[in-house]
C-alpha atoms as a PDB file:
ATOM      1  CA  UNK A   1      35.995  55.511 -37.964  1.00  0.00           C
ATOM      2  CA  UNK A   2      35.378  56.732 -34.549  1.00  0.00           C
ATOM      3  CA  UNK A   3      32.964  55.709 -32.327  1.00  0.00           C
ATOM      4  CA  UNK A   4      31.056  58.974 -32.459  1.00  0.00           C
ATOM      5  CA  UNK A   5      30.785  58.310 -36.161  1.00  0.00           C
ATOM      6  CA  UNK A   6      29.369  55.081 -35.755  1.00  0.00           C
ATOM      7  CA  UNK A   7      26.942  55.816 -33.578  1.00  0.00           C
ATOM      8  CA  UNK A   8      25.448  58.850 -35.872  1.00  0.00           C
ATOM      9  CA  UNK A   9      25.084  56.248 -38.622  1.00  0.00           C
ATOM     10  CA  UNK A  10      22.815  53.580 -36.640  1.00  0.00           C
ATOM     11  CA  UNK A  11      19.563  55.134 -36.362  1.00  0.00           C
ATOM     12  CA  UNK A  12      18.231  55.989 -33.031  1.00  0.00           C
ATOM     13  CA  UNK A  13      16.268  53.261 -31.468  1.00  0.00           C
ATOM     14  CA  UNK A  14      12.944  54.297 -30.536  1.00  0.00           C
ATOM     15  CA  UNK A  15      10.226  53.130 -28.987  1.00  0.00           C
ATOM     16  CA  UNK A  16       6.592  53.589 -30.176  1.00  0.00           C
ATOM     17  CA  UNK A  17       4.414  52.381 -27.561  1.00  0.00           C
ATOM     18  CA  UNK A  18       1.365  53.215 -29.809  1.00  0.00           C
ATOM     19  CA  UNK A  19       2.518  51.698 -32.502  1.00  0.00           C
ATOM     20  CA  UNK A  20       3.306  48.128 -30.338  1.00  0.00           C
ATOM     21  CA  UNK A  21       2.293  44.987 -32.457  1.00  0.00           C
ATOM     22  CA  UNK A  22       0.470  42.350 -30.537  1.00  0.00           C
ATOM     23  CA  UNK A  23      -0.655  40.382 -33.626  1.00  0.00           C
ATOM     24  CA  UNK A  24       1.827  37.631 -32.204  1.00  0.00           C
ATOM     25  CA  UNK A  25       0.441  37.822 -28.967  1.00  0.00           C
ATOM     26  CA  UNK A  26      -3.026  36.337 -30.440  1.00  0.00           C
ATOM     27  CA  UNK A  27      -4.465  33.054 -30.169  1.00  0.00           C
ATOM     28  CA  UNK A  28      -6.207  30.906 -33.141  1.00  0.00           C
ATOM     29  CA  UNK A  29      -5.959  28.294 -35.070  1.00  0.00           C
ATOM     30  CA  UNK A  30      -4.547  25.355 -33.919  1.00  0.00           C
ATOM     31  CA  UNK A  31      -3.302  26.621 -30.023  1.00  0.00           C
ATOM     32  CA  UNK A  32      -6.723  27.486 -29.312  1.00  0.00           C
ATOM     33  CA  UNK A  33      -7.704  24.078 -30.136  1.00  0.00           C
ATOM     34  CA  UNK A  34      -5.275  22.420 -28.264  1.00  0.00           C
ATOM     35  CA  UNK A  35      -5.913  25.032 -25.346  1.00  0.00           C
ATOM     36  CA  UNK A  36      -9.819  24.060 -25.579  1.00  0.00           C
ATOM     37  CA  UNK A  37      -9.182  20.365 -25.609  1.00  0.00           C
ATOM     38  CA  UNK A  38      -6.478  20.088 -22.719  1.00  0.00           C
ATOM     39  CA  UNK A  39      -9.144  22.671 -20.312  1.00  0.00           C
ATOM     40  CA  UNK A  40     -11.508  20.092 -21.302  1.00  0.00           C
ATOM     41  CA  UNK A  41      -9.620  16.989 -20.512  1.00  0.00           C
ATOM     42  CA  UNK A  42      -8.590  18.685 -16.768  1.00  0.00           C
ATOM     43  CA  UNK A  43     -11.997  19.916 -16.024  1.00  0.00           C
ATOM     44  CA  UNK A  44     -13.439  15.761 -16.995  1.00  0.00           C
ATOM     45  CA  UNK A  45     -10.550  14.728 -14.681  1.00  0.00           C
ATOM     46  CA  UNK A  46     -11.207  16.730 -11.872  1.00  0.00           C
ATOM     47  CA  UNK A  47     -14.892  15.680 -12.128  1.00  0.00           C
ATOM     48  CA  UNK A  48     -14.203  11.967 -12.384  1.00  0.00           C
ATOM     49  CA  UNK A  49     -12.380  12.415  -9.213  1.00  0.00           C
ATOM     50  CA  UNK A  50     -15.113  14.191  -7.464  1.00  0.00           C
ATOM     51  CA  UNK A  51     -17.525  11.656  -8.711  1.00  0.00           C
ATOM     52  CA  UNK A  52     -14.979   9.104  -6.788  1.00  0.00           C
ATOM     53  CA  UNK A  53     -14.798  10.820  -4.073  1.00  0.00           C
ATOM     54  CA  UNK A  54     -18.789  10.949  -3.805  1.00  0.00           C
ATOM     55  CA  UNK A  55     -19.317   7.761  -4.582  1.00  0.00           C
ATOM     56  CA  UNK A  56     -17.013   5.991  -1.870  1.00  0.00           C
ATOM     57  CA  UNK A  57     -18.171   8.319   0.963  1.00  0.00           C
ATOM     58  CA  UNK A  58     -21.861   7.461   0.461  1.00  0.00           C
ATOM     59  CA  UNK A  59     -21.803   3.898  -0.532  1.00  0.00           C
ATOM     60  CA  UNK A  60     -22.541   1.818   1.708  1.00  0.00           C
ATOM     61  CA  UNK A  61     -20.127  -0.424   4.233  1.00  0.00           C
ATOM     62  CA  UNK A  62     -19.334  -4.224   2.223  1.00  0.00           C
ATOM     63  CA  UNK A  63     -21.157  -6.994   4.134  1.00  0.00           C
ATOM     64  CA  UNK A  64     -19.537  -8.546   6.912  1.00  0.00           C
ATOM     65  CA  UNK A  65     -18.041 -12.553   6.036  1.00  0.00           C
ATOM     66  CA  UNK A  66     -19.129 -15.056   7.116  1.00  0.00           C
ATOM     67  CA  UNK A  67     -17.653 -17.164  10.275  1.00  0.00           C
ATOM     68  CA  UNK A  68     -16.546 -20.184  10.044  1.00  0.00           C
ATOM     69  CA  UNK A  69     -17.484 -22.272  13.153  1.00  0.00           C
ATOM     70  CA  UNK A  70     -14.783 -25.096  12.838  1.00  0.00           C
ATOM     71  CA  UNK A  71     -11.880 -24.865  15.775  1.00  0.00           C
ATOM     72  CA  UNK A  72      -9.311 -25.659  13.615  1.00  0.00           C
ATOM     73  CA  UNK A  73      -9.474 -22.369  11.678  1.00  0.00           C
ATOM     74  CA  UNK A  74      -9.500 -20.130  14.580  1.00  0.00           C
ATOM     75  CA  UNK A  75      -5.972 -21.983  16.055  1.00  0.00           C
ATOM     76  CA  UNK A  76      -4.530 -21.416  12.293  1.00  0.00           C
ATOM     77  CA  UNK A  77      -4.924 -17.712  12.526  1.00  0.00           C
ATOM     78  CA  UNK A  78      -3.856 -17.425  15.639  1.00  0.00           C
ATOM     79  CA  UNK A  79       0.305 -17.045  15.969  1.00  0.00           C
ATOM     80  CA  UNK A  80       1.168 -15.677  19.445  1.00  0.00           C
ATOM     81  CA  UNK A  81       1.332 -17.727  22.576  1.00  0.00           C
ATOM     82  CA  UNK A  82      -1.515 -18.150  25.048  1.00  0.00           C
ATOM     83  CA  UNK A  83      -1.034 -16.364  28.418  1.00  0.00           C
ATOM     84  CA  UNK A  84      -0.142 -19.455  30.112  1.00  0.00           C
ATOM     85  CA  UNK A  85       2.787 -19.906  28.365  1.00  0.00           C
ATOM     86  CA  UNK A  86       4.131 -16.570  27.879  1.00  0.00           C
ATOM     87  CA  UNK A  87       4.007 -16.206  32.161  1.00  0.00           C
ATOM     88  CA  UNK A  88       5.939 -20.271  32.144  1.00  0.00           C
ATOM     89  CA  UNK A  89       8.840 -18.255  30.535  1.00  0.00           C
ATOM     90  CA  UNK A  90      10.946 -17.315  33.833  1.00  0.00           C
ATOM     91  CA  UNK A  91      12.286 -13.709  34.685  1.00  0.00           C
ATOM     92  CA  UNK A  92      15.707 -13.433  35.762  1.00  0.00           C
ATOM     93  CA  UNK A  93      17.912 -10.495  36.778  1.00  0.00           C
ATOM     94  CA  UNK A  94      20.407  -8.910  34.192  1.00  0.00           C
ATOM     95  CA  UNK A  95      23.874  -9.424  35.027  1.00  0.00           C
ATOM     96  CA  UNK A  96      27.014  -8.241  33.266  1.00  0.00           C
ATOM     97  CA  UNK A  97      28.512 -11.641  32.511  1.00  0.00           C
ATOM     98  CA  UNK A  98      25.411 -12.408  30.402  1.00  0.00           C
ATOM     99  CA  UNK A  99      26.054 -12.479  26.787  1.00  0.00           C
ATOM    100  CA  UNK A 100      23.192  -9.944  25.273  1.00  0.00           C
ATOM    101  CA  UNK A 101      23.650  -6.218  25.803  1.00  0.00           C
ATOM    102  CA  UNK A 102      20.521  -4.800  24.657  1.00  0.00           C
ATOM    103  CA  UNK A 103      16.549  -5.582  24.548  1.00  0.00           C
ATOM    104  CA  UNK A 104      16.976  -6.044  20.098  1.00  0.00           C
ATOM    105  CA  UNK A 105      13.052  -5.055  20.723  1.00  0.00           C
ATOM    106  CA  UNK A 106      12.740  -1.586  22.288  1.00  0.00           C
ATOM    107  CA  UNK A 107      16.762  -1.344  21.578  1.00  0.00           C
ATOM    108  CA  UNK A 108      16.925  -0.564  25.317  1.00  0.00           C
ATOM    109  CA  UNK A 109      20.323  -1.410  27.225  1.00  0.00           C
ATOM    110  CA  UNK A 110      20.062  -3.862  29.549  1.00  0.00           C
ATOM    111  CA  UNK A 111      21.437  -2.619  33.173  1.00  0.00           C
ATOM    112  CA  UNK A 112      22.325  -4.543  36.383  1.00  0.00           C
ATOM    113  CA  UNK A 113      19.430  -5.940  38.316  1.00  0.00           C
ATOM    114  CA  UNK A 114      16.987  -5.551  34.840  1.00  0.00           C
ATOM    115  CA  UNK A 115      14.440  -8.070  34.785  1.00  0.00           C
ATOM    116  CA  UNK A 116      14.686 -10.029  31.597  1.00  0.00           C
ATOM    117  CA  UNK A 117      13.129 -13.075  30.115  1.00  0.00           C
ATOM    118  CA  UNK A 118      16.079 -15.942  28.621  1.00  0.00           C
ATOM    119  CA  UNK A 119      13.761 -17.516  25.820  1.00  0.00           C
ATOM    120  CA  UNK A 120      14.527 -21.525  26.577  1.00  0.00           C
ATOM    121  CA  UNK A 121      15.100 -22.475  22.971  1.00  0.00           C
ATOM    122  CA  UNK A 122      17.415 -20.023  21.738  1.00  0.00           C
ATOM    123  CA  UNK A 123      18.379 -18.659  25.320  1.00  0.00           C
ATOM    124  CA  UNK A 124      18.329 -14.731  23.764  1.00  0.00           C
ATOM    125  CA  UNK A 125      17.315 -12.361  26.378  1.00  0.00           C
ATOM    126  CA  UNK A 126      14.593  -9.696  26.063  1.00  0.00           C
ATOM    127  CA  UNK A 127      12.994  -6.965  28.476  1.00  0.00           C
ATOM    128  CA  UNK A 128      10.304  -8.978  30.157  1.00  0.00           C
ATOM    129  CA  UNK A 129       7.659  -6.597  28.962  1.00  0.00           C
ATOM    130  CA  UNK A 130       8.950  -5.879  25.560  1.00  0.00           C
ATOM    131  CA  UNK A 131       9.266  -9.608  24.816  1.00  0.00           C
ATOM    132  CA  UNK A 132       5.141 -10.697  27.001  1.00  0.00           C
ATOM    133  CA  UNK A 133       3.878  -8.077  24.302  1.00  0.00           C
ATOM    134  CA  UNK A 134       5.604  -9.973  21.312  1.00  0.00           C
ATOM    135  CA  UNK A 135       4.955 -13.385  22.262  1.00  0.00           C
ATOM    136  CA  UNK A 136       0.977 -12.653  22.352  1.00  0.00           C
ATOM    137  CA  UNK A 137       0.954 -11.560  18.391  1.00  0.00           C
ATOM    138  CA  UNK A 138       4.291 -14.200  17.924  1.00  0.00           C
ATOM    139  CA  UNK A 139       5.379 -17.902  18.986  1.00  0.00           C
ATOM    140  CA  UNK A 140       9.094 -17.417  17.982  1.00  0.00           C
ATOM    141  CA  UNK A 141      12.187 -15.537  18.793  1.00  0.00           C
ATOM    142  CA  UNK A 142      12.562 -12.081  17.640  1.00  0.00           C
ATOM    143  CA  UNK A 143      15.669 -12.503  16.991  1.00  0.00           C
ATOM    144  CA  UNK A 144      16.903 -15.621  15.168  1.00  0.00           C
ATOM    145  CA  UNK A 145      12.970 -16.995  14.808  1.00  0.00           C
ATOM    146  CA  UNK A 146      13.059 -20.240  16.442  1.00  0.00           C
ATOM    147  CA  UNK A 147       9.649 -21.306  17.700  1.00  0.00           C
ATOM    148  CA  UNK A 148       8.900 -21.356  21.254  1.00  0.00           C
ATOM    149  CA  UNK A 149       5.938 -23.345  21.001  1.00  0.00           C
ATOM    150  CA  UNK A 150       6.317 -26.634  22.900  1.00  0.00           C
ATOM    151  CA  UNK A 151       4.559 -28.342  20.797  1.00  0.00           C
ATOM    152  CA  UNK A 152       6.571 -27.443  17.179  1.00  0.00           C
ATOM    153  CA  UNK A 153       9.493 -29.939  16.119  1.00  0.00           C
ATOM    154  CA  UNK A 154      12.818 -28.388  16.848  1.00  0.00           C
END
């Protein structure tokens, strides 16, 4: 057969557009259940979260703690060095035949003439402001760690 008879034996496709079906367009049963209950489960969400929300802007701040008066608790929580000793760490000039290269705190590459603190310990060399800001929140090395304190066993 030829393609001209083949195509006079399929019916014409049409299209009806008053005749269009939307029976499986409609929702019952079961998917409007399931449509109900998961609207309902968002909407409790989203109100539990408000609630939340509410709640922890307008409570009210948690009482301060108490102090405790004895010295030996305020020298445990406090790590960095005291003033005193962080200025007892000498400055010294940067020079090429020195073995670091670079501040390992600010990453910073140490030039001629750069004034630099040598930790005595551990004899690692650090920007002299870079390392004044660490020692007041630290008492060790940033580098390898070893305590500065005089004090601490070696």
């Amino acid at each position: 057969m030829s393609s001209k008879a083949e195509a006079a034996a399929q019916p014409a496709f049409k299209w009806h557009y008053a005749e269009f079906d939307d029976s499986n367009f409609q929702i019952r049963g079961r998917t409007l259940f399931f449509i109900v209950v998961l609207f309902s489960v968002i909407l409790l969400v989203a109100l539990l979260f408000l609630y939340a929300r509410w709640v922890c802007r307008f409570s009210p701040p948690p009482p301060p703690q108490p102090r405790t008066a004895a010295p030996h608790a305020a020298l445990s929580r406090r790590q960095g060095l005291d003033a005193a000793s962080i200025s007892s760490i000498p400055i010294v000039l940067h020079r090429e035949s020195m073995s670091d290269g670079e501040c390992c705190i600010c990453l910073g590459i140490f030039g001629d003439d750069d004034k630099v603190k040598v930790l005595p310990r551990c004899r690692h060399c650090f920007h002299s402001e870079c390392v004044d800001r660490w020692l007041t929140t630290q008492s060790s090395c940033p580098l390898c760690r070893a305590s500065i304190r005089v004090d601490s066993p070696v």
